[in-house]
C-alpha atoms as a PDB file:
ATOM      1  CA  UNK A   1      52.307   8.379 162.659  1.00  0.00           C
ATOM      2  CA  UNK A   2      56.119   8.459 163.007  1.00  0.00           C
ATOM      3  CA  UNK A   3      55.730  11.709 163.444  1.00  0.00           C
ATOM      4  CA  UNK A   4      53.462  11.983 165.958  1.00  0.00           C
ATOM      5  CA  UNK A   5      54.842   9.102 168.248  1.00  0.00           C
ATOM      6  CA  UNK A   6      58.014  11.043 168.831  1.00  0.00           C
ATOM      7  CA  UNK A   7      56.827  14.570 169.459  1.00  0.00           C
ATOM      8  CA  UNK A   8      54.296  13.104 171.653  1.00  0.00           C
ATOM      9  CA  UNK A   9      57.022  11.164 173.157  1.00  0.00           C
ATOM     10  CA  UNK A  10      59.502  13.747 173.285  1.00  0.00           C
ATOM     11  CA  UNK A  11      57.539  16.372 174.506  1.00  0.00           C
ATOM     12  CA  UNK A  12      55.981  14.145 177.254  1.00  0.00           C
ATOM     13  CA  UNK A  13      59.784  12.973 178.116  1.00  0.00           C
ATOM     14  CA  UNK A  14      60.507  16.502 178.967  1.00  0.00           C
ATOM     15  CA  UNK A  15      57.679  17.758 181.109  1.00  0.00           C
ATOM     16  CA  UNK A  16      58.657  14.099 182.645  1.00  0.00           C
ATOM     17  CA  UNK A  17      62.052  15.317 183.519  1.00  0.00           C
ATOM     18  CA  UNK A  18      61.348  19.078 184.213  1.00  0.00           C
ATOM     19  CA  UNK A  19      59.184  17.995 187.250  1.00  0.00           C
ATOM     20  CA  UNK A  20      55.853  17.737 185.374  1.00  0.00           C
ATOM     21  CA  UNK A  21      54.027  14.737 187.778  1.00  0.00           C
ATOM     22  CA  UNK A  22      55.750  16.711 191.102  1.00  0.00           C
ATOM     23  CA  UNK A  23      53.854  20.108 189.483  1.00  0.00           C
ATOM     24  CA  UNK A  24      50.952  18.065 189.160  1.00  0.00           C
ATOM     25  CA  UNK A  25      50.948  16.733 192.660  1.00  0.00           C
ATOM     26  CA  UNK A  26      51.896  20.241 193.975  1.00  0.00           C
ATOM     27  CA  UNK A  27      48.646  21.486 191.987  1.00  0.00           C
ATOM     28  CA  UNK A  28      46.355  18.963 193.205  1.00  0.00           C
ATOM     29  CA  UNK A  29      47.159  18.806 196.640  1.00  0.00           C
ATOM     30  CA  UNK A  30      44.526  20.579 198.411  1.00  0.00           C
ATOM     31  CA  UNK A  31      41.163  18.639 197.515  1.00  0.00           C
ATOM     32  CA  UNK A  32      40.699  15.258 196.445  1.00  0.00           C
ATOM     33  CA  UNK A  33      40.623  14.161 192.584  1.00  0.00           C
ATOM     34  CA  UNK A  34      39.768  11.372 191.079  1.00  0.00           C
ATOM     35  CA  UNK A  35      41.379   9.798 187.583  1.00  0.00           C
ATOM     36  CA  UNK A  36      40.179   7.059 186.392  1.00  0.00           C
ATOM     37  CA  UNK A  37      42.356   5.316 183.646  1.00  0.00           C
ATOM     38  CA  UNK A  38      41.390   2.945 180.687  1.00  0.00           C
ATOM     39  CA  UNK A  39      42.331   0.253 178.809  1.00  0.00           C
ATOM     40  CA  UNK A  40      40.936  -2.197 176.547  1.00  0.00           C
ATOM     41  CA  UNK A  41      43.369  -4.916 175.558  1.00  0.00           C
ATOM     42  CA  UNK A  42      47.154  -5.828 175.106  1.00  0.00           C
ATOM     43  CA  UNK A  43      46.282  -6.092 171.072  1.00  0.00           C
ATOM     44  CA  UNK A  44      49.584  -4.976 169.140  1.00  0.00           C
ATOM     45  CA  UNK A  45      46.896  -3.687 166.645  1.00  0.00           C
ATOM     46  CA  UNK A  46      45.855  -0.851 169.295  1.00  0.00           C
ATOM     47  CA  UNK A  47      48.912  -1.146 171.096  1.00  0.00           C
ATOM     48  CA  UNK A  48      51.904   0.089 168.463  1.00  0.00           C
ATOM     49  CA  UNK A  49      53.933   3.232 168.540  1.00  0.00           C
ATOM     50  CA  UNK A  50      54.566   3.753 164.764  1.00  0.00           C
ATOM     51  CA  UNK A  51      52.503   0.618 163.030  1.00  0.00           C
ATOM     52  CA  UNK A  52      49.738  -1.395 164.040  1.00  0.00           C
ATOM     53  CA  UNK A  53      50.692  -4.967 164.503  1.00  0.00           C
ATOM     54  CA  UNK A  54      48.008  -8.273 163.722  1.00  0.00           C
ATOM     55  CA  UNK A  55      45.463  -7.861 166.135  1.00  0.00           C
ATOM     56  CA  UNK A  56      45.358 -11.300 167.390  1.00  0.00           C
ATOM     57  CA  UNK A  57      49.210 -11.068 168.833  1.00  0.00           C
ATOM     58  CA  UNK A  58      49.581  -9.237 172.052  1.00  0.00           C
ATOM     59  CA  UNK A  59      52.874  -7.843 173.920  1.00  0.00           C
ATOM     60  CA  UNK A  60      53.631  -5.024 176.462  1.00  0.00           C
ATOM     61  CA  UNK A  61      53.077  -6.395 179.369  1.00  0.00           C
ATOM     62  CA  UNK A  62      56.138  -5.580 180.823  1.00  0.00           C
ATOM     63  CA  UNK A  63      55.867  -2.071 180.360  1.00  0.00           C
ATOM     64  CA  UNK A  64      52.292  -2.157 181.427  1.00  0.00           C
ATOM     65  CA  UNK A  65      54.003  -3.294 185.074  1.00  0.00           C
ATOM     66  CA  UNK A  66      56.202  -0.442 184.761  1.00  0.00           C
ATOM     67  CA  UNK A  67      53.036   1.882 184.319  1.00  0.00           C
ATOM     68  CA  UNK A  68      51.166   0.350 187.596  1.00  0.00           C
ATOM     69  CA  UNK A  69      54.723   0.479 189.358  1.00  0.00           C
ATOM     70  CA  UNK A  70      54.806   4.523 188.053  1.00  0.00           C
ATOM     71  CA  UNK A  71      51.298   5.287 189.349  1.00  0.00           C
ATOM     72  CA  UNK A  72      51.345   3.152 192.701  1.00  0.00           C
ATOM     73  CA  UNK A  73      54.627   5.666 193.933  1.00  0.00           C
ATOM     74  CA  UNK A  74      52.662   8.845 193.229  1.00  0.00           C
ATOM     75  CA  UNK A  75      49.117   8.050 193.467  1.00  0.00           C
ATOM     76  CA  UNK A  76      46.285   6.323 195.624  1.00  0.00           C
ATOM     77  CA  UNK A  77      44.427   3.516 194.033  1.00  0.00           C
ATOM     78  CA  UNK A  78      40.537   3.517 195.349  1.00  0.00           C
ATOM     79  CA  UNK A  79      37.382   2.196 194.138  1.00  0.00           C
ATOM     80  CA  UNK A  80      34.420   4.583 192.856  1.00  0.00           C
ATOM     81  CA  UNK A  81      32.968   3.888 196.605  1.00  0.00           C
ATOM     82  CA  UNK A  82      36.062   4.220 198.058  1.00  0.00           C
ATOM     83  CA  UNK A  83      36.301   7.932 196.892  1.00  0.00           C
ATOM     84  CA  UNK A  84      32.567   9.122 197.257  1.00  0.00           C
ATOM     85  CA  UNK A  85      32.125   7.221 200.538  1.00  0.00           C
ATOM     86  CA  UNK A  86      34.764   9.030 203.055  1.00  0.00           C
ATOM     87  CA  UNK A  87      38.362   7.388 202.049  1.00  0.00           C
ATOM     88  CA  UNK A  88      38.987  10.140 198.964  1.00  0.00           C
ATOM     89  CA  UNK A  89      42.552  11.502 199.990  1.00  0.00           C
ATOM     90  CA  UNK A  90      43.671  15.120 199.150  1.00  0.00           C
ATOM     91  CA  UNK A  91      45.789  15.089 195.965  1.00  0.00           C
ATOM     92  CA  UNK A  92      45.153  12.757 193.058  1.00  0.00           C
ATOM     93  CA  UNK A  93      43.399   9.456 193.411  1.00  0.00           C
ATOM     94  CA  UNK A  94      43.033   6.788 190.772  1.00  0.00           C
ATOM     95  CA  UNK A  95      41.826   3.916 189.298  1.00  0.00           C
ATOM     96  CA  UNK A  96      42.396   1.360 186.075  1.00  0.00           C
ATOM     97  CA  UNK A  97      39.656   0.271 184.089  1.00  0.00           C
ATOM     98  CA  UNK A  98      39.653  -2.399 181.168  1.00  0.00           C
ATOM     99  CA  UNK A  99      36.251  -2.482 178.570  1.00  0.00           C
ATOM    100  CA  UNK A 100      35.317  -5.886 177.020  1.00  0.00           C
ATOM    101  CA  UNK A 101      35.995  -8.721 178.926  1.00  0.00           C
ATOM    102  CA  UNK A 102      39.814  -9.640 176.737  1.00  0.00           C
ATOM    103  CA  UNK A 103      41.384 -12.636 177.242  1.00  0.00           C
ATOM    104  CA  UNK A 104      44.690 -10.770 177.829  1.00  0.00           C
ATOM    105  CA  UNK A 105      43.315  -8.752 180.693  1.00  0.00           C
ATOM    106  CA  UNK A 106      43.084 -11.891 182.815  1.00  0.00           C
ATOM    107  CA  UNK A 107      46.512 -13.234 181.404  1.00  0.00           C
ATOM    108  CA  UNK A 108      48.786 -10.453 181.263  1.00  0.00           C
ATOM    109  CA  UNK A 109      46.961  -7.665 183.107  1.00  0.00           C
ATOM    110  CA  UNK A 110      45.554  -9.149 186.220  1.00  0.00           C
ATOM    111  CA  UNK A 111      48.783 -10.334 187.654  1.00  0.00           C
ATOM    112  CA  UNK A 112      50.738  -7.637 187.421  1.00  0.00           C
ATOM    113  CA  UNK A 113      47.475  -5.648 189.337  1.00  0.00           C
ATOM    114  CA  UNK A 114      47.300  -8.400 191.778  1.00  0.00           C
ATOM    115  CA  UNK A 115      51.337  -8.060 192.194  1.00  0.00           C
ATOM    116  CA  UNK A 116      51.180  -4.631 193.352  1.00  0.00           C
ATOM    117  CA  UNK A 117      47.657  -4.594 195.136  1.00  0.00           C
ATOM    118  CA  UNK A 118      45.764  -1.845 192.366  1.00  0.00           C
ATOM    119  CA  UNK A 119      41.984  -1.262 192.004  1.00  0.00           C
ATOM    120  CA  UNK A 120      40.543  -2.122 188.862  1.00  0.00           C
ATOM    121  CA  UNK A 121      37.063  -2.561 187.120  1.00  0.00           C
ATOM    122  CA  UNK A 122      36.770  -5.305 184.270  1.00  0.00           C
ATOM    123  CA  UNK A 123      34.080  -4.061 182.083  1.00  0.00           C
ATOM    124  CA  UNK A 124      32.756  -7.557 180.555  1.00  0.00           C
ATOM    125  CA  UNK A 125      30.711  -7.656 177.439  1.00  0.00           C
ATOM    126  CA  UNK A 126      28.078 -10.833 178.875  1.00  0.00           C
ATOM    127  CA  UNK A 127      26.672 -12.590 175.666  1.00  0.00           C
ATOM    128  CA  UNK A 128      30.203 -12.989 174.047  1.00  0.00           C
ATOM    129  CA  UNK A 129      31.643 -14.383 177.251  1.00  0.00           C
ATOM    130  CA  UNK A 130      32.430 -18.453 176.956  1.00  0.00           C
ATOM    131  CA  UNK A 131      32.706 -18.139 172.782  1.00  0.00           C
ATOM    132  CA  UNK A 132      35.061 -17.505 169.989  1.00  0.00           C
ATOM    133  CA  UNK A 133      33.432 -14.681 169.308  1.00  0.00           C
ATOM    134  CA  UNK A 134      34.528 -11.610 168.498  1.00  0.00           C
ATOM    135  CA  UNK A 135      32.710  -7.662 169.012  1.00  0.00           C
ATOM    136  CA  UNK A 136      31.898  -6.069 165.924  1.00  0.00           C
ATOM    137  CA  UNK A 137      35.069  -3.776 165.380  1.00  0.00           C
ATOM    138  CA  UNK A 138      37.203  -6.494 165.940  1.00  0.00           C
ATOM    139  CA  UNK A 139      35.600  -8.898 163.481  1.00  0.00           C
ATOM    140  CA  UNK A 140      36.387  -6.232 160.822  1.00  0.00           C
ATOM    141  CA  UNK A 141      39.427  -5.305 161.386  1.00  0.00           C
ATOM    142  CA  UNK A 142      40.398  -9.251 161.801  1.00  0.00           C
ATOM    143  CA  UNK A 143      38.795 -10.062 158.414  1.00  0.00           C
ATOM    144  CA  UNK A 144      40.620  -6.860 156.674  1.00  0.00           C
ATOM    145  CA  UNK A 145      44.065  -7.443 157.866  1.00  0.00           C
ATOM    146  CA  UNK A 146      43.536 -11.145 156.941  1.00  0.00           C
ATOM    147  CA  UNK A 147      42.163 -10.076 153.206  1.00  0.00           C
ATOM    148  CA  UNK A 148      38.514 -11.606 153.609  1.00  0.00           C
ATOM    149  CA  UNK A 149      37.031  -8.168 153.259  1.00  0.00           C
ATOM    150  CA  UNK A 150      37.658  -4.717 152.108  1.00  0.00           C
ATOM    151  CA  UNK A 151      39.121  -1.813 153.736  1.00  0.00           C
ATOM    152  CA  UNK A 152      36.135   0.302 153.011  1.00  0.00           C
ATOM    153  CA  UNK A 153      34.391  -1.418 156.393  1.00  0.00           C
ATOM    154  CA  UNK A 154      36.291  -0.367 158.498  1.00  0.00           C
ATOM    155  CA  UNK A 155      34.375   2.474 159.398  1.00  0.00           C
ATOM    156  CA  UNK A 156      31.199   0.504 159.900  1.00  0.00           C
ATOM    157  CA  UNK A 157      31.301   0.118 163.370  1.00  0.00           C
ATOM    158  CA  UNK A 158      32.274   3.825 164.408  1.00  0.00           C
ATOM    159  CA  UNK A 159      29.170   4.555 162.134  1.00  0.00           C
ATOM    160  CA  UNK A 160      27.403   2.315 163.802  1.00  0.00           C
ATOM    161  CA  UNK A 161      28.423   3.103 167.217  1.00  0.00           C
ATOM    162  CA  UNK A 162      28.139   6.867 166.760  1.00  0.00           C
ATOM    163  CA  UNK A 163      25.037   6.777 165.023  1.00  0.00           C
ATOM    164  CA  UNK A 164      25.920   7.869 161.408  1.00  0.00           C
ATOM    165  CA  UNK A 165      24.111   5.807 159.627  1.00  0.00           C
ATOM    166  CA  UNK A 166      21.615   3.231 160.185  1.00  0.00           C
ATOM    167  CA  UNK A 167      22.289  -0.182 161.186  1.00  0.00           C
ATOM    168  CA  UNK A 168      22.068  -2.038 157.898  1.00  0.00           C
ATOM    169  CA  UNK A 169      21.115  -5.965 158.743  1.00  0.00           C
ATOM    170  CA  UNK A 170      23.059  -6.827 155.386  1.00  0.00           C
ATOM    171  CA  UNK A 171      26.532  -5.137 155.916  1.00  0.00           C
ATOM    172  CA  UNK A 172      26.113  -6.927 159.592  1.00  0.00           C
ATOM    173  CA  UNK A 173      24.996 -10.342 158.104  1.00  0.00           C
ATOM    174  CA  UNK A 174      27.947 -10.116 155.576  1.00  0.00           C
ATOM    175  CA  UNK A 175      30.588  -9.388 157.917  1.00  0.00           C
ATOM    176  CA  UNK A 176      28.902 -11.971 160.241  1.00  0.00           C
ATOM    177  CA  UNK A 177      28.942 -14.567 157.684  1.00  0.00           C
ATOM    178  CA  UNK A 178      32.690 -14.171 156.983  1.00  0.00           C
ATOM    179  CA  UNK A 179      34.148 -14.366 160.208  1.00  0.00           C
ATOM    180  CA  UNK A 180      31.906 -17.609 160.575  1.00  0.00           C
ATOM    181  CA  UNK A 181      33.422 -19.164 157.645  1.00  0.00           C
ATOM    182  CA  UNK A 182      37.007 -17.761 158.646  1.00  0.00           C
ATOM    183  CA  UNK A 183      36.543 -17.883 162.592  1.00  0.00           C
ATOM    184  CA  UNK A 184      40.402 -18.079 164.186  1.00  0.00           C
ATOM    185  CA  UNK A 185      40.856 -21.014 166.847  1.00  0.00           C
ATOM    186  CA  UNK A 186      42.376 -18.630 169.165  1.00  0.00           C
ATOM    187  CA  UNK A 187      39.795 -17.348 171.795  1.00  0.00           C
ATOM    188  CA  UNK A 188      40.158 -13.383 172.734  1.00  0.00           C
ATOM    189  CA  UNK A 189      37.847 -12.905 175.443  1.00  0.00           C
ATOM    190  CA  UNK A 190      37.454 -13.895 178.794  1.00  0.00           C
ATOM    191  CA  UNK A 191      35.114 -16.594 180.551  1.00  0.00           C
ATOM    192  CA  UNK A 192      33.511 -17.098 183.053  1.00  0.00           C
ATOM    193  CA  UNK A 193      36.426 -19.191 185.253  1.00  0.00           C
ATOM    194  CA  UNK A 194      38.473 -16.118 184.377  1.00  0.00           C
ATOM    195  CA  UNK A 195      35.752 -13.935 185.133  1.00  0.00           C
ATOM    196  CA  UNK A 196      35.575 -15.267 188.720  1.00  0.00           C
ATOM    197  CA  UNK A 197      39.595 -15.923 189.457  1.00  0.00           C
ATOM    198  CA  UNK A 198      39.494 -11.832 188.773  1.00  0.00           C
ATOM    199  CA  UNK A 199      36.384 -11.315 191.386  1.00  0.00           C
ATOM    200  CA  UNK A 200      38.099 -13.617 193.971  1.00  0.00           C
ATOM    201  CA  UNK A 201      41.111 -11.570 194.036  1.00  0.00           C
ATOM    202  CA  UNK A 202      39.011  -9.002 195.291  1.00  0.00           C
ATOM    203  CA  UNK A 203      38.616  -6.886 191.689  1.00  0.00           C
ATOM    204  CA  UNK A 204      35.333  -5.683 190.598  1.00  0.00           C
ATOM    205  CA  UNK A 205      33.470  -7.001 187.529  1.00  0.00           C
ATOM    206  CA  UNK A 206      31.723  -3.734 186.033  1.00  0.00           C
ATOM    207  CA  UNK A 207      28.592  -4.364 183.793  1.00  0.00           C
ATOM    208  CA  UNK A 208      29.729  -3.390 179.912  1.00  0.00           C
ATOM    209  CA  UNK A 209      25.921  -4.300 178.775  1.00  0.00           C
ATOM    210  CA  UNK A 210      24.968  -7.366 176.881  1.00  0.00           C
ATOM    211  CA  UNK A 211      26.074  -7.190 173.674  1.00  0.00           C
ATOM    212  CA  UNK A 212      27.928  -3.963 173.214  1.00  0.00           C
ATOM    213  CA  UNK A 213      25.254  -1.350 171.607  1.00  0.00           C
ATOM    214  CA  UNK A 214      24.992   2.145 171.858  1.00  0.00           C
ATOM    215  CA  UNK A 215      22.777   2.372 174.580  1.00  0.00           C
ATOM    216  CA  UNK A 216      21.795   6.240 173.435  1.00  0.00           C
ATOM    217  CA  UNK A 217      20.528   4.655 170.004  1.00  0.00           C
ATOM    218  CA  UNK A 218      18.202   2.189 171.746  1.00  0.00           C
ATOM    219  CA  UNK A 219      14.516   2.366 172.839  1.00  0.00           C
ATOM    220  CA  UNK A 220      14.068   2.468 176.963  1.00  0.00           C
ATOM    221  CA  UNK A 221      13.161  -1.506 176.354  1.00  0.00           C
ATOM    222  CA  UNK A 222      16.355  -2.311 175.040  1.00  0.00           C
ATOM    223  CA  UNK A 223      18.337  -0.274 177.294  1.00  0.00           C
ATOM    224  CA  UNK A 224      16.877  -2.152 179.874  1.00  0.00           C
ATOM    225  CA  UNK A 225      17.367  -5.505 177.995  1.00  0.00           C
ATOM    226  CA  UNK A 226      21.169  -4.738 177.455  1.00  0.00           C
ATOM    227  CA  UNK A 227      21.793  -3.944 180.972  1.00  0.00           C
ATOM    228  CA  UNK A 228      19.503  -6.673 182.695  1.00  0.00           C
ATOM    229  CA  UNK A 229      20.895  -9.162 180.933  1.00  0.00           C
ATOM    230  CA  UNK A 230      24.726  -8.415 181.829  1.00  0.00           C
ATOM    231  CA  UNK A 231      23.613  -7.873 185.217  1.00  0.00           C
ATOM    232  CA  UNK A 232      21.843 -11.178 185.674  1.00  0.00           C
ATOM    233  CA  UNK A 233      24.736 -12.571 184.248  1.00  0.00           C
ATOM    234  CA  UNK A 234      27.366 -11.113 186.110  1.00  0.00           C
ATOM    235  CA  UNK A 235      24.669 -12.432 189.726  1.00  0.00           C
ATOM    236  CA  UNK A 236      24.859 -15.692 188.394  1.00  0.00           C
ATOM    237  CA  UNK A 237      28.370 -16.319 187.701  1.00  0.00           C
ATOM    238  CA  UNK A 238      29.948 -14.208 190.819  1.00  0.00           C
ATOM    239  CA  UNK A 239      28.693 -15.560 194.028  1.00  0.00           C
ATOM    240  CA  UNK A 240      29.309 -11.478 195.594  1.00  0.00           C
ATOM    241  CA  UNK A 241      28.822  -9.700 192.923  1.00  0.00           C
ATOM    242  CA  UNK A 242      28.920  -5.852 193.947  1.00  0.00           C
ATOM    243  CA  UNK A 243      30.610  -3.493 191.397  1.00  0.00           C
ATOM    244  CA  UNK A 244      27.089  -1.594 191.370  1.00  0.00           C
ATOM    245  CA  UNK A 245      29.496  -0.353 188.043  1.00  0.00           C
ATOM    246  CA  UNK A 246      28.716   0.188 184.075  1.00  0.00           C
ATOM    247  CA  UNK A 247      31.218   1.456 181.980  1.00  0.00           C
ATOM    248  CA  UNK A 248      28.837   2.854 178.596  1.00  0.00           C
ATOM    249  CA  UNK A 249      29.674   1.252 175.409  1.00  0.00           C
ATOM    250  CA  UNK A 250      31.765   3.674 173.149  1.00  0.00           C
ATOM    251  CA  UNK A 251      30.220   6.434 176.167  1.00  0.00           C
ATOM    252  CA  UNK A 252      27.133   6.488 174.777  1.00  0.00           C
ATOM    253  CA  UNK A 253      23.988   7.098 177.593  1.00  0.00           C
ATOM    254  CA  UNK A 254      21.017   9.474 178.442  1.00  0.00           C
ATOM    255  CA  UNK A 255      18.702  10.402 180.741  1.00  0.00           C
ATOM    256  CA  UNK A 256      16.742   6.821 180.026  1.00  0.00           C
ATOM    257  CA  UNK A 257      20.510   5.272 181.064  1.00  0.00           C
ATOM    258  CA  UNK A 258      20.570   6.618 184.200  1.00  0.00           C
ATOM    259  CA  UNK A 259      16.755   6.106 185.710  1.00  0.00           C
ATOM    260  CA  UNK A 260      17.463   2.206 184.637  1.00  0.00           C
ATOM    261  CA  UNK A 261      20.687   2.430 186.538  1.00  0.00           C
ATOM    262  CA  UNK A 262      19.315   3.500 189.728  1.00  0.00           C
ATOM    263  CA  UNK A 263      16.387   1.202 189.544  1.00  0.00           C
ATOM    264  CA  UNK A 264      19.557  -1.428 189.265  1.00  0.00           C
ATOM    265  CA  UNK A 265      21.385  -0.107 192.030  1.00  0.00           C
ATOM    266  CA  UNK A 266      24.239   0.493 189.461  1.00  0.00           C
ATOM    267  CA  UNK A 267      25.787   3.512 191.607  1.00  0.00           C
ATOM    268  CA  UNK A 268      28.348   4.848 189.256  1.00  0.00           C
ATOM    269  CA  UNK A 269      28.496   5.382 185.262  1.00  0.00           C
ATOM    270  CA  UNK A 270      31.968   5.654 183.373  1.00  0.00           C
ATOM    271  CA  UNK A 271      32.262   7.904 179.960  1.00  0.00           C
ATOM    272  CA  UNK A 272      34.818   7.793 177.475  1.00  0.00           C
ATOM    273  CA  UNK A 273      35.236  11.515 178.164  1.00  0.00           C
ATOM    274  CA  UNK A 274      38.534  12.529 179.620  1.00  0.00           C
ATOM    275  CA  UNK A 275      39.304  14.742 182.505  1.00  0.00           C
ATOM    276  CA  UNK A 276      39.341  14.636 186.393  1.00  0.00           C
ATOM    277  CA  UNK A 277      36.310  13.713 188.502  1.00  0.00           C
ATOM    278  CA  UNK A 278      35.950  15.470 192.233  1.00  0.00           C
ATOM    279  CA  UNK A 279      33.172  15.208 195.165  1.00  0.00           C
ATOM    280  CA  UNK A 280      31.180  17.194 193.037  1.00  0.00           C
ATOM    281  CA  UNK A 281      31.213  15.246 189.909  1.00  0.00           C
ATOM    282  CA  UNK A 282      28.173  13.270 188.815  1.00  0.00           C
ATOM    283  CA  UNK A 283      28.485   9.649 189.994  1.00  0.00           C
ATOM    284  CA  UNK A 284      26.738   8.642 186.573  1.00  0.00           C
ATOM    285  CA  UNK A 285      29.013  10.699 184.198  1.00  0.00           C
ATOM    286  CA  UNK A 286      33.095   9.728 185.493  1.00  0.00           C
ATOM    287  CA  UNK A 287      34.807  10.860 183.321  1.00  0.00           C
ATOM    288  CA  UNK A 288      38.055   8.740 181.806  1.00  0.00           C
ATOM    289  CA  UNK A 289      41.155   8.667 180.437  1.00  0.00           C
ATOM    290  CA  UNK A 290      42.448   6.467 177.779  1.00  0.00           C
ATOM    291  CA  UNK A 291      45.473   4.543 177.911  1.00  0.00           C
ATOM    292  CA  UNK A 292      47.243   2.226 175.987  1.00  0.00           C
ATOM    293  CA  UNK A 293      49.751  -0.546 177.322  1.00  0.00           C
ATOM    294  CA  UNK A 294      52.117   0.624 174.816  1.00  0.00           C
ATOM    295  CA  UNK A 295      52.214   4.534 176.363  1.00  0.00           C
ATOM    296  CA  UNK A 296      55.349   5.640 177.762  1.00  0.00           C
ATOM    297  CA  UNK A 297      55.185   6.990 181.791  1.00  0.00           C
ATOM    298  CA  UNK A 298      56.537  10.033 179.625  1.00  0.00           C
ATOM    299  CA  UNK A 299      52.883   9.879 177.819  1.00  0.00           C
ATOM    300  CA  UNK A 300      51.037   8.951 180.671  1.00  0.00           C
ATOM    301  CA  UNK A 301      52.357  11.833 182.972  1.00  0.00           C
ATOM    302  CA  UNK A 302      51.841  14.399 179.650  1.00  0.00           C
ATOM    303  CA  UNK A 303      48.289  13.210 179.415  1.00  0.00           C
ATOM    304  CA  UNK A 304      47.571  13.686 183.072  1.00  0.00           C
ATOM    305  CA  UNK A 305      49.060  17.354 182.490  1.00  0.00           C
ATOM    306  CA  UNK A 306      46.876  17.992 179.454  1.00  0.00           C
ATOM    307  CA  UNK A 307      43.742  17.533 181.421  1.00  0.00           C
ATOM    308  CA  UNK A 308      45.052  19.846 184.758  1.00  0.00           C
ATOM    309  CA  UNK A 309      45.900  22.532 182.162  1.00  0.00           C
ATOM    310  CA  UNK A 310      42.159  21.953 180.562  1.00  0.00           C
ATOM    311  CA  UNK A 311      41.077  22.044 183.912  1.00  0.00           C
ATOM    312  CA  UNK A 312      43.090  25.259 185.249  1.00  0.00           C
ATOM    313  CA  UNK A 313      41.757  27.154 182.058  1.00  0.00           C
ATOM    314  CA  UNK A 314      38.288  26.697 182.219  1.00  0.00           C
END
């Protein structure tokens, strides 16, 4: 890992300096793109540059302003409808996303984005807003670094998620049953007050399904289950609720997804699958790239070049 974080580092810090994000605006500059960014949370377990930190302690907020400072002086900030509807700009065009419904997107993310007037989508997660809660990953890795389980489950929910193995009701049960008994008093996601201060301020609040499943792993009913039921939720607690957004859980869709969505009149679809999205792009498969809060503007503007030199080579 230590390793890694300074060549990536070092070789992001000197594309930075040799003019990489003017090369990349030089590139880009005669059709509109679209990159859509995204975070989940300000976590110092997913957030570290050498070791993770205890997931329930949180930090980088100031250089998460100096990342929405770095991409408001060379990029455009627009909404999904924004850039399909007639207000897409030649060169790049972006957006910031966050999954889950954190606590510390409303407390250390959404003023900074109110601050400097960005676009951004909150993804929320509906049945685990207004509890102590936790999603599935984060129970485990909460209950390993804590020693109430064994390292050996961490790898349950990827499994789970990416349909490896089966969803065993008495791996979930046991995990469920120790973070009951073991449940921190701190509260990690957002509610619904939260929820709304973000939608006044004129953000969008982006469907992230009802309890987090892999929608591609799910019967039609279900699907429709998991979306309704964040949708309904998201009507009832934001007077003008109009994202017409879904971010997929861990990306996962298909072709059952997408007739639910338009029967919704959820208009646009975010992956987990990186790359830039044009007019031609389908509305129901944006693509995205991950960031962390932690990430240099050395990373960030390396990552952006990554995908224009994936792009240029295809």
């Amino acid at each position: 890992n230590t390793l890694k974080y300074y060549f990536k580092n070092t070789i992001g810090y000197l594309f930075k300096i040799c003019g990489g994000i003017y090369l990349i605006k030089f590139i880009l500059k005669k059709k509109p793109y679209y990159m859509v960014f995204n975070y989940h949370n300000f976590s110092k377990y997913n957030n570290y540059k050498i070791k993770r930190g205890p997931i329930l302690e949180t930090g980088y907020s100031d250089n998460f302003e100096k990342q929405i400072l770095f991409l408001k002086k060379h990029f455009t900030f627009l909404y999904p409808t924004e850039f399909f509807e007639g207000q897409a700009q030649n060169g790049l065009n972006i957006l910031i996303t966050f999954d889950d419904g954190y606590k510390d997107n409303y407390d250390l993310a959404f003023p900074v984005l109110k601050k400097y007037h960005s676009k951004s989508i909150f993804f929320v997660v509906s049945s685990i807003i207004e509890t102590y809660d936790f999603l599935l990953h984060d129970k485990i890795r909460y209950l390993i670094q804590n020693g109430y389980i064994a390292e050996k489950y961490n790898d349950v929910p990827t499994n789970l998620y990416r349909g490896k193995q089966n969803y065993d009701e008495n791996v979930i049960d046991f995990i469920n049953d120790k973070f009951k008994k073991n449940i921190p008093s701190k509260r990690i996601m957002m509610n619904s007050d939260e929820i709304l201060s973000i939608s006044n301020a004129n953000f969008h609040i982006g469907n992230h399904t009802d309890t987090h499943r892999g929608l591609s792993f799910l019967k039609l009913e279900e699907q429709c289950d998991e979306i309704y039921k964040c949708e309904s939720f998201l009507n009832s607690k934001i007077e003008r609720h109009s994202s017409k957004t879904i971010a997929y859980p861990n990306g996962l869709f298909n072709e059952d997804t997408v007739a639910i969505l338009k029967k919704s009149n959820i208009d646009y679809g975010f992956t987990i699958s990186p790359g830039f999205n044009n007019m031609e792009t389908d509305p129901y498969k944006l693509k995205r790239i991950g960031l962390n809060a932690s990430d240099s503007r050395s990373t960030i503007c390396l990552k952006i070049g990554i995908e224009l030199m994936k792009m240029l080579l295809k």
